[in-house]
C-alpha atoms as a PDB file:
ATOM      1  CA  UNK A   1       5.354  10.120 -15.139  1.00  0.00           C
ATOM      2  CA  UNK A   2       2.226   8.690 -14.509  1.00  0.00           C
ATOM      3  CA  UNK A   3       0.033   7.764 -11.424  1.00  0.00           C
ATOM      4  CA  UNK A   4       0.822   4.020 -11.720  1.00  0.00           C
ATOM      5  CA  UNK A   5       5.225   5.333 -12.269  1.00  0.00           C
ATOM      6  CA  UNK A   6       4.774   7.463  -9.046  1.00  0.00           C
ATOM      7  CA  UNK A   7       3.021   4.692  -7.414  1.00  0.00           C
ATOM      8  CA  UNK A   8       5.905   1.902  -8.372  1.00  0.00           C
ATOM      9  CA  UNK A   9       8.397   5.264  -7.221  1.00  0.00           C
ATOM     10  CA  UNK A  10       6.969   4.793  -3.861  1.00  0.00           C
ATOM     11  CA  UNK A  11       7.512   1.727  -3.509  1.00  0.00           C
ATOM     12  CA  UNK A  12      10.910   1.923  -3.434  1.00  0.00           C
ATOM     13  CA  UNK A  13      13.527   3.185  -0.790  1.00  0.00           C
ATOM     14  CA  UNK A  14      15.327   6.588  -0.751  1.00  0.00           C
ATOM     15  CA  UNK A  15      18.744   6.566   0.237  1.00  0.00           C
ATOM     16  CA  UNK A  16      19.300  10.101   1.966  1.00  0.00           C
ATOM     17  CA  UNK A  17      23.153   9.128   3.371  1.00  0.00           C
ATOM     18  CA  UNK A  18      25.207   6.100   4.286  1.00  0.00           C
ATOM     19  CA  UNK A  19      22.923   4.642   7.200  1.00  0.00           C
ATOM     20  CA  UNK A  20      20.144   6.993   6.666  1.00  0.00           C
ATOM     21  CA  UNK A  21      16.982   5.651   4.279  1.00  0.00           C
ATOM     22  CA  UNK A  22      13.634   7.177   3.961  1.00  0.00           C
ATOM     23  CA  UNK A  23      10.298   5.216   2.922  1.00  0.00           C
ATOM     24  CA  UNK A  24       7.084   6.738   1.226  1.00  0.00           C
ATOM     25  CA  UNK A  25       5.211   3.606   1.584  1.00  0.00           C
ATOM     26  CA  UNK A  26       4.981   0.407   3.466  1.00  0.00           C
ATOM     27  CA  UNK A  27       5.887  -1.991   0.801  1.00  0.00           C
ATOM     28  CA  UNK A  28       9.134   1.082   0.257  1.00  0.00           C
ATOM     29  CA  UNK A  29       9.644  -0.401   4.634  1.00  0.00           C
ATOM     30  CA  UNK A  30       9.281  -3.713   3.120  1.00  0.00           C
ATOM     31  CA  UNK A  31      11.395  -3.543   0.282  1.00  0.00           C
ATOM     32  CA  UNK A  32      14.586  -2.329   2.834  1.00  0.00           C
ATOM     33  CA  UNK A  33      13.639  -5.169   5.136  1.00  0.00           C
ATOM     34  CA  UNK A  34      13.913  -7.887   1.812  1.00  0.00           C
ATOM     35  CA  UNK A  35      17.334  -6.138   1.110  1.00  0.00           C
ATOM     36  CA  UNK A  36      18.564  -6.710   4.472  1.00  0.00           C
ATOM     37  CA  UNK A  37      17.737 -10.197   4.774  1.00  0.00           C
ATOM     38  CA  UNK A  38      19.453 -10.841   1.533  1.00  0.00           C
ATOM     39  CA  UNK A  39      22.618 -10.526   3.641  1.00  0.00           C
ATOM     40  CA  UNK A  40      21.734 -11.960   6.687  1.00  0.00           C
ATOM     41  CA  UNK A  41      23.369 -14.789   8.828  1.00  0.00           C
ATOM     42  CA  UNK A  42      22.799 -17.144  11.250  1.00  0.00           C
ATOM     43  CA  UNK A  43      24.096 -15.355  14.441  1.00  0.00           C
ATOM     44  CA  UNK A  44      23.201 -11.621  13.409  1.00  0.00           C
ATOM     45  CA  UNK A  45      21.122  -9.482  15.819  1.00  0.00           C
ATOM     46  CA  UNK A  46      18.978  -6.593  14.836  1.00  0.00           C
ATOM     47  CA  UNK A  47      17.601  -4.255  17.388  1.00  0.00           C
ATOM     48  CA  UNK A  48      14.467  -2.360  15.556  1.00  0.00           C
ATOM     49  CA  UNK A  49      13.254   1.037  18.442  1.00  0.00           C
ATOM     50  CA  UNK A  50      12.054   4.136  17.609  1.00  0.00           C
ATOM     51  CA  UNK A  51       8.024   5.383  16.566  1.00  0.00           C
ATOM     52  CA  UNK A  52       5.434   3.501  17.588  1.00  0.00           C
ATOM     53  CA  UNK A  53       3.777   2.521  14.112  1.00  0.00           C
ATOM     54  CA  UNK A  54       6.638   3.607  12.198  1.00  0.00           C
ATOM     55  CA  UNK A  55       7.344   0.323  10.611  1.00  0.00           C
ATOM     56  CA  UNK A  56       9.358  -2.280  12.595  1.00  0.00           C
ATOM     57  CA  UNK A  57       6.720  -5.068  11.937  1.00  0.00           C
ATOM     58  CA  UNK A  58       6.536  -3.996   8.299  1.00  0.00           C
ATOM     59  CA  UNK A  59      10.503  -4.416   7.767  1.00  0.00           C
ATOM     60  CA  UNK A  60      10.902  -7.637   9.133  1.00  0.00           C
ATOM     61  CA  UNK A  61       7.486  -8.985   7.174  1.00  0.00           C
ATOM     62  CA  UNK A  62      10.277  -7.770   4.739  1.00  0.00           C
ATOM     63  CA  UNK A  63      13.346  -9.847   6.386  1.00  0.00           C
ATOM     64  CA  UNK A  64      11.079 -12.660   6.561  1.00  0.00           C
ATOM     65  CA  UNK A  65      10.233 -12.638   2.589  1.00  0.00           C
ATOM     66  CA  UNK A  66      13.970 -12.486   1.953  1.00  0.00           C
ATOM     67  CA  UNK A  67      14.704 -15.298   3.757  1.00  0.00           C
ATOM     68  CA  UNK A  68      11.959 -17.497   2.018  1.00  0.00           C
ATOM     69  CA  UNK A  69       9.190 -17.928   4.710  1.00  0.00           C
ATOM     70  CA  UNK A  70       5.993 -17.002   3.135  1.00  0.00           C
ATOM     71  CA  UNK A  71       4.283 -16.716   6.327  1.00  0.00           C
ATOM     72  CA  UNK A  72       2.767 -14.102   7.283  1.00  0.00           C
ATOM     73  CA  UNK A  73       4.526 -11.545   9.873  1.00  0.00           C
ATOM     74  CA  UNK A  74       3.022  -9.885  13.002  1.00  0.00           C
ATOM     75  CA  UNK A  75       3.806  -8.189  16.364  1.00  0.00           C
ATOM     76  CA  UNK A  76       4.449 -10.900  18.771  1.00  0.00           C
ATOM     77  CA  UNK A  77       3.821  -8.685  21.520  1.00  0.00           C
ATOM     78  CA  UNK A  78       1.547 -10.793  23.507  1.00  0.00           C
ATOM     79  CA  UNK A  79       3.418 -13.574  22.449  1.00  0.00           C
ATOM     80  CA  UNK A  80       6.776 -12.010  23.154  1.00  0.00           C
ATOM     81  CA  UNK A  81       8.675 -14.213  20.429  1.00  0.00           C
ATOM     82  CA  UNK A  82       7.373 -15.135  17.241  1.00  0.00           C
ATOM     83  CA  UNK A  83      10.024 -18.068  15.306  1.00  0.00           C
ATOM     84  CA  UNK A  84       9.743 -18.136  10.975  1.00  0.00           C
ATOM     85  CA  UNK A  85      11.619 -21.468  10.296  1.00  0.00           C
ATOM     86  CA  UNK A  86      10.372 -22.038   6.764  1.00  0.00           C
ATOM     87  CA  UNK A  87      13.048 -19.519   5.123  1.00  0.00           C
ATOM     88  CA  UNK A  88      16.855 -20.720   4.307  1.00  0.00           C
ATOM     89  CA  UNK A  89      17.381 -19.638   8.050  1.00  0.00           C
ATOM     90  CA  UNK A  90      15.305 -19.117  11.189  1.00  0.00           C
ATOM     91  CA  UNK A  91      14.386 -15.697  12.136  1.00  0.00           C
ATOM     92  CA  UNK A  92      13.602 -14.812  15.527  1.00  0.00           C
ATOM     93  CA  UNK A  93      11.055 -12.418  16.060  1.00  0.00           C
ATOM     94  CA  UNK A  94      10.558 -10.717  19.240  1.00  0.00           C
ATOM     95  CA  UNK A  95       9.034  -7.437  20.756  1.00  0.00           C
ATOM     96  CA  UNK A  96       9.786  -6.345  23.987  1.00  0.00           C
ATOM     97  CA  UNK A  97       7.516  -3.471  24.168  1.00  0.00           C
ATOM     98  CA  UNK A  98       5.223  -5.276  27.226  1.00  0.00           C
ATOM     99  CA  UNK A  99       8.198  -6.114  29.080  1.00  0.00           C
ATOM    100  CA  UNK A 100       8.736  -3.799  32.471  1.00  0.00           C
ATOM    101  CA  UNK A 101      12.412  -4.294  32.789  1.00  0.00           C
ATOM    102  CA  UNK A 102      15.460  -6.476  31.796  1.00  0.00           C
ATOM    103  CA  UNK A 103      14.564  -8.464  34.697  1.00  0.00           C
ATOM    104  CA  UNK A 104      11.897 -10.293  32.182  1.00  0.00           C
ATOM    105  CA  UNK A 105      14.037 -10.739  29.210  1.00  0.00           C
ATOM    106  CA  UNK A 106      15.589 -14.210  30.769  1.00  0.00           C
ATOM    107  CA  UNK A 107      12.063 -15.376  31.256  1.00  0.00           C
ATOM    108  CA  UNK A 108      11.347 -14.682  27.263  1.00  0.00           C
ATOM    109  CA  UNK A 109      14.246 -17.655  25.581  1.00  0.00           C
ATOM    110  CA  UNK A 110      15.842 -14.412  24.376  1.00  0.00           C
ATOM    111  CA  UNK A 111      19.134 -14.626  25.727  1.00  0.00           C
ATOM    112  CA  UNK A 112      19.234 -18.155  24.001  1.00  0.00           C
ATOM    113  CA  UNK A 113      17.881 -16.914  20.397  1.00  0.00           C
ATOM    114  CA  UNK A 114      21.067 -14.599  20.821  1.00  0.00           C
ATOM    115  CA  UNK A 115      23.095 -17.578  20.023  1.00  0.00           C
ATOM    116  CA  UNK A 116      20.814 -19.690  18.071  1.00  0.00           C
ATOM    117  CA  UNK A 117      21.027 -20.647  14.341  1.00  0.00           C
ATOM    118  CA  UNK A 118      18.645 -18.235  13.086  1.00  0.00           C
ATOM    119  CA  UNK A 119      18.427 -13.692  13.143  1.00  0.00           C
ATOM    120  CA  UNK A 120      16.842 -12.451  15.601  1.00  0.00           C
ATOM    121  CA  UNK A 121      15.022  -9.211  15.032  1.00  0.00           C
ATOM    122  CA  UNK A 122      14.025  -7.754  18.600  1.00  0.00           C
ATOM    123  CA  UNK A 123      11.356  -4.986  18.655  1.00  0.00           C
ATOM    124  CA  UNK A 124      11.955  -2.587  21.245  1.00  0.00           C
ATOM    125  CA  UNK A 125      14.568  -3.669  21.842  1.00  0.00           C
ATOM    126  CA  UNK A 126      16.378  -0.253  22.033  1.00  0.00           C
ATOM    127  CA  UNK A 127      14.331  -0.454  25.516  1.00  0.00           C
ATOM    128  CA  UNK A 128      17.077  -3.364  27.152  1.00  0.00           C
ATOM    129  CA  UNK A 129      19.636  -2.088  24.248  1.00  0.00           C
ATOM    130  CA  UNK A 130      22.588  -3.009  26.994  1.00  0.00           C
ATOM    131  CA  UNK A 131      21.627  -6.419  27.175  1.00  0.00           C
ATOM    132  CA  UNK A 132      21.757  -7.740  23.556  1.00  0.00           C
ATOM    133  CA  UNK A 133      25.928  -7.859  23.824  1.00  0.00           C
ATOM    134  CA  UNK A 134      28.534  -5.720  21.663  1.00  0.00           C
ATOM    135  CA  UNK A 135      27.790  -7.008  18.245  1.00  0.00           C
ATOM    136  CA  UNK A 136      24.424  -5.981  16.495  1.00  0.00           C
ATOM    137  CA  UNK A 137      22.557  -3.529  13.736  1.00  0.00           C
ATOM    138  CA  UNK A 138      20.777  -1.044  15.954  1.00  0.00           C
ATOM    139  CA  UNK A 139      18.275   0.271  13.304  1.00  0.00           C
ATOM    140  CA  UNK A 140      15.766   3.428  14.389  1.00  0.00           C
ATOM    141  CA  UNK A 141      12.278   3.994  12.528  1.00  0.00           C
ATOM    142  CA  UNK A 142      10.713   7.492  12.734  1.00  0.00           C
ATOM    143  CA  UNK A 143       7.188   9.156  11.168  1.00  0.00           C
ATOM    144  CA  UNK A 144       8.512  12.501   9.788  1.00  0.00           C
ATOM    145  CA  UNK A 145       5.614  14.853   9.481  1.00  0.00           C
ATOM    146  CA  UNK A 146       2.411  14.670   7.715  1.00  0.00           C
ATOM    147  CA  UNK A 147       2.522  17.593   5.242  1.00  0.00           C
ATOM    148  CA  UNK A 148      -0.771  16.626   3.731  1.00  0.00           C
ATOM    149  CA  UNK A 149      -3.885  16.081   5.663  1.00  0.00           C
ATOM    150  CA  UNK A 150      -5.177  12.002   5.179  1.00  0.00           C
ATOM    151  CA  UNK A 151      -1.890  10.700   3.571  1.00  0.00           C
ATOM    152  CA  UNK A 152       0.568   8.317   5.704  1.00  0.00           C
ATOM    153  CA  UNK A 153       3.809  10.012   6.686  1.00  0.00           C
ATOM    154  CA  UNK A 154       6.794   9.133   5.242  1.00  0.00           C
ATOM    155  CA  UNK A 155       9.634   6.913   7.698  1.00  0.00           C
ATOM    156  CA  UNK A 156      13.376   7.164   8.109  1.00  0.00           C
ATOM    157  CA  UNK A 157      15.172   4.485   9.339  1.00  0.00           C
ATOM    158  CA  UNK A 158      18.751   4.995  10.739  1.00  0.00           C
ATOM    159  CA  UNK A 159      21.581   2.284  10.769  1.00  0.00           C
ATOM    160  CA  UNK A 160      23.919   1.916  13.570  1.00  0.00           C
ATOM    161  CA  UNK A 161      25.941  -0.184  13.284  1.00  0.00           C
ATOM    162  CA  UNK A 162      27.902  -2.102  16.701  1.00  0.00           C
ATOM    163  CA  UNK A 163      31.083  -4.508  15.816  1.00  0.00           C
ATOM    164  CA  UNK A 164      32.594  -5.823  12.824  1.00  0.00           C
ATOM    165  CA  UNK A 165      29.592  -7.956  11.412  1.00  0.00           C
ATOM    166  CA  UNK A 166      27.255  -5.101  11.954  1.00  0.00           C
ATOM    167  CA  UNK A 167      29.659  -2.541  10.026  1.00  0.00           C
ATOM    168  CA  UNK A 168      30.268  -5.155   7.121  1.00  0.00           C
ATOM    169  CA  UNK A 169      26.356  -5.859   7.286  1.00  0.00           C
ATOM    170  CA  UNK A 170      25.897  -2.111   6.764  1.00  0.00           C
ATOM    171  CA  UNK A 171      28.405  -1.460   4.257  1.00  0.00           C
ATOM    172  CA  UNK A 172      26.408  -4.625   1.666  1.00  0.00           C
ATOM    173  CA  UNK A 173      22.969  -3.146   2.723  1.00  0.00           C
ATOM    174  CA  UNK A 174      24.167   0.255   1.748  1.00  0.00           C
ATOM    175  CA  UNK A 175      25.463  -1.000  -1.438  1.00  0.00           C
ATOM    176  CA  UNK A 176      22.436  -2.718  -2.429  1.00  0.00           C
ATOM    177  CA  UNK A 177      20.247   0.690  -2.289  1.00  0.00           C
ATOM    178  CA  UNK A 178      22.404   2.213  -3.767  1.00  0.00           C
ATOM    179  CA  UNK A 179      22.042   0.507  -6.632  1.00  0.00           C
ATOM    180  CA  UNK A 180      18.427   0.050  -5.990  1.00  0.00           C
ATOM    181  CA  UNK A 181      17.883   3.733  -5.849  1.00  0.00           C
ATOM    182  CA  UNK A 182      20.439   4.245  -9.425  1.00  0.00           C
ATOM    183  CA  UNK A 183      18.628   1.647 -10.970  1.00  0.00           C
ATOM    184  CA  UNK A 184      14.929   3.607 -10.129  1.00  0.00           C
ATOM    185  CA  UNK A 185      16.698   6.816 -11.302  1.00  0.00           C
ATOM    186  CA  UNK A 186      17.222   5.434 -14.440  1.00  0.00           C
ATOM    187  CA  UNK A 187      13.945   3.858 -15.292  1.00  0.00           C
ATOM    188  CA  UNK A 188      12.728   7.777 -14.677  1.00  0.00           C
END
């Protein structure tokens, strides 16, 4: 293998189980975030928490691409919501992370992106996690250990899936790397 083969290797997802990915690289965040938006819909809800700089941003820069909005994508947490309406659907990007309690989320327009036409991705929202309703992806992002000094730490993101949409949602994402992850295993 070369150094340009375990460069391209990178940029690719590992699945580790059913819900449970790992990424060596942010374009390997990206490319899980492009998968996922392949089967997005109008109506879904994704709740990105965990790490601070473990990612969230990255993966829905990733969403975004999938769903055809070449814009570029960036914390909205001054800004609280950030809307991408140049893709085949809207997605609705917020971050909660400023917020001091629930209290503030009416004041946001989140409660109404919950039933708009678009996704919405929230940020943080793992922070207000009982007030985004009974059917969503919950999806954690952690840094696992730097094992060598200078080089960025790989992530693992974990898929939770709440109501039938969610479950279904998970079962095509998981499918998808899956085959993502075969089809890298056989180029090797």
């Amino acid at each position: 293998m070369t150094e340009n083969d375990a460069l391209d290797a990178q940029a690719l997802p590992l699945r580790a189980a059913k819900g449970v990915y790992k990424s060596l690289s942010a374009e390997a965040t990206r490319c899980l975030g492009r998968i996922l938006g392949e089967f997005l819909m109008p109506g879904d809800v994704v709740i990105l928490g965990g790490d601070l700089g473990a990612g969230k941003t990255c993966f829905t820069g990733g969403v975004a691409q999938s769903l055809g909005d070449a814009d570029p994508v960036t914390s909205p947490t001054f800004a609280v919501v950030q809307v991408h309406d140049t893709g085949r659907i809207p997605l609705y990007h917020a971050d909660v992370y400023r917020l001091e309690d629930a209290s503030r989320l009416e004041d946001t327009g989140i409660y109404d992106l919950l039933e708009a036409d678009g996704v919405c991705i929230i940020e943080w929202g793992d922070m207000f996690i009982d007030e985004f309703g009974d059917e969503r992806l919950d999806i954690m992002f952690s840094r696992n250990d730097v094992s060598a000094q200078g080089l960025e730490p790989a992530r693992t993101l974990e898929f939770y899936p709440h109501g039938t949409r969610a479950r279904d949602l998970l079962e095509d994402f998981d499918a998808r790397v899956t085959d993502v992850c075969a089809s890298r295993a056989q180029a090797e």
